[in-house]
N, C-alpha and C. Protein backbone atom coordinates (compact mmCIF):
# COMPACT_ATOMS: atom_id res chain seq x y z
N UNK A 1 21.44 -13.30 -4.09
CA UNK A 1 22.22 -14.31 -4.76
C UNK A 1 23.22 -13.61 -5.67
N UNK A 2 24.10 -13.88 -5.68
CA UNK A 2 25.31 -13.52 -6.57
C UNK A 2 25.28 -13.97 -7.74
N UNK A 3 25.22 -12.91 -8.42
CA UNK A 3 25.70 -13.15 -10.20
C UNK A 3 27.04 -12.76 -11.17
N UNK A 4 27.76 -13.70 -11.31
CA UNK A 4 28.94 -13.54 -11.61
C UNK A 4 28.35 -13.12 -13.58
N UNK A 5 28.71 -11.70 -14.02
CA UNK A 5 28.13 -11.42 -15.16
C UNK A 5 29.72 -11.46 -15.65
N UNK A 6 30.64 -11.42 -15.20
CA UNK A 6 32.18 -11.88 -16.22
C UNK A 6 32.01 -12.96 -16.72
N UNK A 7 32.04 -13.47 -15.68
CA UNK A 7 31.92 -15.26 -15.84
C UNK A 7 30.87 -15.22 -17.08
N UNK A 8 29.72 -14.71 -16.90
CA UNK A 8 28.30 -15.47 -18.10
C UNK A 8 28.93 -14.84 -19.29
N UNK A 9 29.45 -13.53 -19.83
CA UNK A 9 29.71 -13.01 -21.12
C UNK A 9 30.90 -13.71 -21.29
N UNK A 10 31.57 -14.37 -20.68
CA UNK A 10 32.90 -14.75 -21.36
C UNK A 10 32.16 -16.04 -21.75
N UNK A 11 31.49 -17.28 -20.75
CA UNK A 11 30.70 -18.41 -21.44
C UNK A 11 30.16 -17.72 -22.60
N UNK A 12 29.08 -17.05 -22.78
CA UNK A 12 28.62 -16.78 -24.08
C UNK A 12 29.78 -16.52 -25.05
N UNK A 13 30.56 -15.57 -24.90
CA UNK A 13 31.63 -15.29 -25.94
C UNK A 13 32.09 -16.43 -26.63
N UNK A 14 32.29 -17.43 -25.44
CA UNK A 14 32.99 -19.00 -25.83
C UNK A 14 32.26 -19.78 -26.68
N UNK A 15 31.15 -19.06 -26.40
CA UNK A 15 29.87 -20.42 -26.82
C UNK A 15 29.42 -19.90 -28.86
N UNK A 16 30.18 -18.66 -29.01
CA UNK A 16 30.17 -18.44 -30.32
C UNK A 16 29.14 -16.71 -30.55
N UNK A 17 28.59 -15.93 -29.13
CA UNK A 17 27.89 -15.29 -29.40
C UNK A 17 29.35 -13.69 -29.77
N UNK A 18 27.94 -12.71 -30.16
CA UNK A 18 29.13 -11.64 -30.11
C UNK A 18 29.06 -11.19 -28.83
N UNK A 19 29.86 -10.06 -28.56
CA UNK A 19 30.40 -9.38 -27.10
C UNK A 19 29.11 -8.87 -27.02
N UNK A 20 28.74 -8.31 -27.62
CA UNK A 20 27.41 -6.95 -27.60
C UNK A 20 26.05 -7.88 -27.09
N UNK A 21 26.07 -8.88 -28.18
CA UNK A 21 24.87 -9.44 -27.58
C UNK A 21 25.07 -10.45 -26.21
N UNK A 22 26.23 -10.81 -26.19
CA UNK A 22 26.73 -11.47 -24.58
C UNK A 22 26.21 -10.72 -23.31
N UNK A 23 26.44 -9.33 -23.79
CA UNK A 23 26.59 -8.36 -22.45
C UNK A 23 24.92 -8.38 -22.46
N UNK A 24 24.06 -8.26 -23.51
CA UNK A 24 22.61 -7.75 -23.82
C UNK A 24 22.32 -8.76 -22.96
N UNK A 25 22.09 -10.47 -23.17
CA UNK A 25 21.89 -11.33 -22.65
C UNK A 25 22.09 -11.92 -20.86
N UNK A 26 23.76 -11.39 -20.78
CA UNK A 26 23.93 -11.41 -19.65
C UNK A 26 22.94 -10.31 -18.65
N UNK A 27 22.87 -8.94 -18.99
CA UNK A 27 22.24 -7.45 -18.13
C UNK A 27 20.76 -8.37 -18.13
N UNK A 28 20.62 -9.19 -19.01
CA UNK A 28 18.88 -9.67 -19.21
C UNK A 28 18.82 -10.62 -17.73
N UNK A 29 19.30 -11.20 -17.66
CA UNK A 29 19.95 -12.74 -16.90
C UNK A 29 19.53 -12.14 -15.44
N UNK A 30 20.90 -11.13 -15.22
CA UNK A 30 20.97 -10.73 -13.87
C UNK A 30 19.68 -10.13 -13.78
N UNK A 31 19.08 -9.32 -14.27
CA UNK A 31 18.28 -8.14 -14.21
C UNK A 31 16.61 -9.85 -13.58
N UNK A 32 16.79 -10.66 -14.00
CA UNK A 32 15.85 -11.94 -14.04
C UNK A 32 16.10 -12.21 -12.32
N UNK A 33 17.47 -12.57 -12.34
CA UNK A 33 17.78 -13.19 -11.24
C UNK A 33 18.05 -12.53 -10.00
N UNK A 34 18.33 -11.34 -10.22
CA UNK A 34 18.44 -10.55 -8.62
C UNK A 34 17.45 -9.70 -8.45
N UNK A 35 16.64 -9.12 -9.85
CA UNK A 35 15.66 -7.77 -9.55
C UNK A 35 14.50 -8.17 -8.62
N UNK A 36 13.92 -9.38 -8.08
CA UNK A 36 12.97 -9.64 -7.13
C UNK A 36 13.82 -9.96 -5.58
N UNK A 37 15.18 -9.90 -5.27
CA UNK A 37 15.14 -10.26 -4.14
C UNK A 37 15.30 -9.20 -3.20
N UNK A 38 14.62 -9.51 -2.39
CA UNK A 38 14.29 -8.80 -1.31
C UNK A 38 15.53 -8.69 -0.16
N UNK A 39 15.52 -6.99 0.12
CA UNK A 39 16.97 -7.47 1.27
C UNK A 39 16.41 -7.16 2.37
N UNK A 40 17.16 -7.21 3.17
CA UNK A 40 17.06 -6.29 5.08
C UNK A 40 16.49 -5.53 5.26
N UNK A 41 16.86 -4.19 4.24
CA UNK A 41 16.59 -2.74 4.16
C UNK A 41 15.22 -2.98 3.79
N UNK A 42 14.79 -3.47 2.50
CA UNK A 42 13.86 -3.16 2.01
C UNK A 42 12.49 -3.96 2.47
N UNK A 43 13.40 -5.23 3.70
CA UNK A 43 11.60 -5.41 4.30
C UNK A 43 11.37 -4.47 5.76
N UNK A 44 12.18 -4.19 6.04
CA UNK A 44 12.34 -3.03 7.14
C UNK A 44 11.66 -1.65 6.82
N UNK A 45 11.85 -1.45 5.51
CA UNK A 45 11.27 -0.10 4.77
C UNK A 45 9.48 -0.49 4.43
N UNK A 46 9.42 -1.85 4.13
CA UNK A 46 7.84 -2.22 3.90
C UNK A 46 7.26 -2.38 4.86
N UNK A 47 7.83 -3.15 6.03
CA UNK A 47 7.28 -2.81 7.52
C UNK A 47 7.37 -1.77 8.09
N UNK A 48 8.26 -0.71 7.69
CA UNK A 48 7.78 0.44 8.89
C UNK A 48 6.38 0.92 7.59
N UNK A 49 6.20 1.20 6.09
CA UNK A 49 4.93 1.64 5.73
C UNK A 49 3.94 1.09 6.34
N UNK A 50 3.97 -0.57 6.23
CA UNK A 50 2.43 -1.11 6.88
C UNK A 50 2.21 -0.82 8.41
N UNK A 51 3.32 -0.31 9.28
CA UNK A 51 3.35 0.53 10.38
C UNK A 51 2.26 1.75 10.19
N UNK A 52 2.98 2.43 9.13
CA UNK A 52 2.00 3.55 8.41
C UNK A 52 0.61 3.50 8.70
N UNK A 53 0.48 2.51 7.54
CA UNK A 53 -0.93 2.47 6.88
C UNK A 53 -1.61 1.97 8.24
N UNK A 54 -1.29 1.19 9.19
CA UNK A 54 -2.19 0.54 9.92
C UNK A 54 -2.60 2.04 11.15
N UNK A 55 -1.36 2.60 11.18
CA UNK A 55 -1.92 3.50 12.01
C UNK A 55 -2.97 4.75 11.40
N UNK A 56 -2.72 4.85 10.23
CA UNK A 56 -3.52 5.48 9.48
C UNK A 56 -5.25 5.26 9.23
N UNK A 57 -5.24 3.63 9.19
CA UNK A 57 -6.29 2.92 9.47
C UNK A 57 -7.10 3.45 10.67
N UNK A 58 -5.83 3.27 11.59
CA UNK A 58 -6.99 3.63 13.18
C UNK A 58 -7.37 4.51 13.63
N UNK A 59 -6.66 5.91 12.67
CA UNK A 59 -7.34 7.07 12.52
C UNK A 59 -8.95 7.46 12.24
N UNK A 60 -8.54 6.69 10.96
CA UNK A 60 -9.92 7.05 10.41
C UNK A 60 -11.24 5.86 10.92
N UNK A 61 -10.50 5.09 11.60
CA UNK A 61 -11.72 4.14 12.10
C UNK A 61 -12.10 5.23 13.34
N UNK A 62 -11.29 6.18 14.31
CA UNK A 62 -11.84 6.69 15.06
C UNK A 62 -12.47 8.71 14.39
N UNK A 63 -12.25 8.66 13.71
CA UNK A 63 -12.57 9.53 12.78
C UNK A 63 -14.63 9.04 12.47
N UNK A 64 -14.27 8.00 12.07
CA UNK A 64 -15.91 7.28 11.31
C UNK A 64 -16.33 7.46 12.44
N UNK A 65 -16.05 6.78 13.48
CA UNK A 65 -16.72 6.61 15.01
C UNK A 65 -17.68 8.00 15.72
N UNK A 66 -16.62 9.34 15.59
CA UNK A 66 -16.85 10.01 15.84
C UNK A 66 -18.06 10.90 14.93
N UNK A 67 -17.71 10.66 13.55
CA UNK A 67 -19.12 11.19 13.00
C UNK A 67 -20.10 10.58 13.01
N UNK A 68 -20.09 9.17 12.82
CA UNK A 68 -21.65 8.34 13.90
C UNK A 68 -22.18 9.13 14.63
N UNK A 69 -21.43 9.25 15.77
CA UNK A 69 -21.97 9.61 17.10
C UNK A 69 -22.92 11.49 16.58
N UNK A 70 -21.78 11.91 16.24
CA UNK A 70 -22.19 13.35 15.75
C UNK A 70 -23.59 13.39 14.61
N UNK A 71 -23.86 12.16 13.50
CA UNK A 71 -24.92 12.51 13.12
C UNK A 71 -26.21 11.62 13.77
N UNK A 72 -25.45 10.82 14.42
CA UNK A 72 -26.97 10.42 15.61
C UNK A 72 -27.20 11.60 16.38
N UNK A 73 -26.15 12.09 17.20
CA UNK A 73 -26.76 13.26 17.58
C UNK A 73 -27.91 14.46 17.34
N UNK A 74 -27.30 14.57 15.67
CA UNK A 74 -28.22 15.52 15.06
C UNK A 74 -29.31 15.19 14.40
N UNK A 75 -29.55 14.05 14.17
CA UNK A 75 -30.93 13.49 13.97
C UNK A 75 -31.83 13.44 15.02
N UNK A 76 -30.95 13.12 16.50
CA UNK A 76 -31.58 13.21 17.98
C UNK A 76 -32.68 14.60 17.76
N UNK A 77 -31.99 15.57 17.39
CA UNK A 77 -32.50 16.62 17.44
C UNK A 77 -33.31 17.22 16.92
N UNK A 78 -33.20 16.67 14.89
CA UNK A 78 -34.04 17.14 14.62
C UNK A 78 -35.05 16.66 14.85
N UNK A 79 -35.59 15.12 15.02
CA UNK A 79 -37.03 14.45 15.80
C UNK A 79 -37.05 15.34 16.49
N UNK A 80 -36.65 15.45 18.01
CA UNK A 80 -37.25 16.01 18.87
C UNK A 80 -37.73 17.11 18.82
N UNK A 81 -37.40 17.69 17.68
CA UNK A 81 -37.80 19.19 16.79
C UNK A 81 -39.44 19.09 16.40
N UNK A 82 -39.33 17.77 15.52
CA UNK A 82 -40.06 17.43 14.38
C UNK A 82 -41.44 17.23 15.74
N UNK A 83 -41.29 16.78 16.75
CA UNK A 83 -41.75 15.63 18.09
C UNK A 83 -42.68 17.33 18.70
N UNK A 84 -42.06 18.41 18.60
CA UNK A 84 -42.44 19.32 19.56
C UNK A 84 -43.18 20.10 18.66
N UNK A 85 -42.84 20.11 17.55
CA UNK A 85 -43.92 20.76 16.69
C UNK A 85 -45.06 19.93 16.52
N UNK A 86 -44.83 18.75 16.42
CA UNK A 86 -46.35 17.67 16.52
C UNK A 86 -46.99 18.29 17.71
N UNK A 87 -46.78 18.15 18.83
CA UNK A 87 -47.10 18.35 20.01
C UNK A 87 -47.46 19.90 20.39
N UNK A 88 -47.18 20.95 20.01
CA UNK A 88 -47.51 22.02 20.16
C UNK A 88 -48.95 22.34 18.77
N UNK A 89 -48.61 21.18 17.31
CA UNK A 89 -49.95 21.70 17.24
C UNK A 89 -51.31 20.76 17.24
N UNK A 90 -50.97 19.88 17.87
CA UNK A 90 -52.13 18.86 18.56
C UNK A 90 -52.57 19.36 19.82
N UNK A 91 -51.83 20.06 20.31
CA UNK A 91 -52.35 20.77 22.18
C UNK A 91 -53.25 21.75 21.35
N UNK A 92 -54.31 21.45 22.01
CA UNK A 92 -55.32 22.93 22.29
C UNK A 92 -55.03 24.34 22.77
């Protein structure tokens, strides 16, 4: 949205304020009225991050996956450890 800040300090000027605090008031105004809008660029720039992050996500979801598997594995093992030492000293 367009903010005509000539236009607002000369109304204020008119309206009885000084220049200094016109301009203070006006930089306040705009800074209200344009500092949240969002342009082209900048949802293009927030969508390619959540591009980012999501692929980042599916990293580490196959990351987790893979150490599952790896400490089932090694628990596989140590039972069957734990399983053969039972068994070797229960045999006669």
């Amino acid at each position: 949205m367009p903010f005509d800040t000539m236009a607002t300090v000369r109304l204020l000027r008119e309206s009885g304020i000084e220049e200094r605090q016109a301009e203070a008031i006006t930089n306040a105004i705009k800074g209200a009225v344009t500092g949240g809008v969002a342009t082209k660029t900048g949802i293009h720039d927030v969508k390619a991050e959540i591009h980012e992050v999501n692929a980042d996500i599916a990293r580490i979801k196959i990351d987790l996956k893979w150490m599952k598997l790896i400490g089932a594995f090694v628990l596989a093992v140590i039972v069957l450890q734990r399983l053969a030492e039972l068994v070797a000293v229960t045999t006669p």
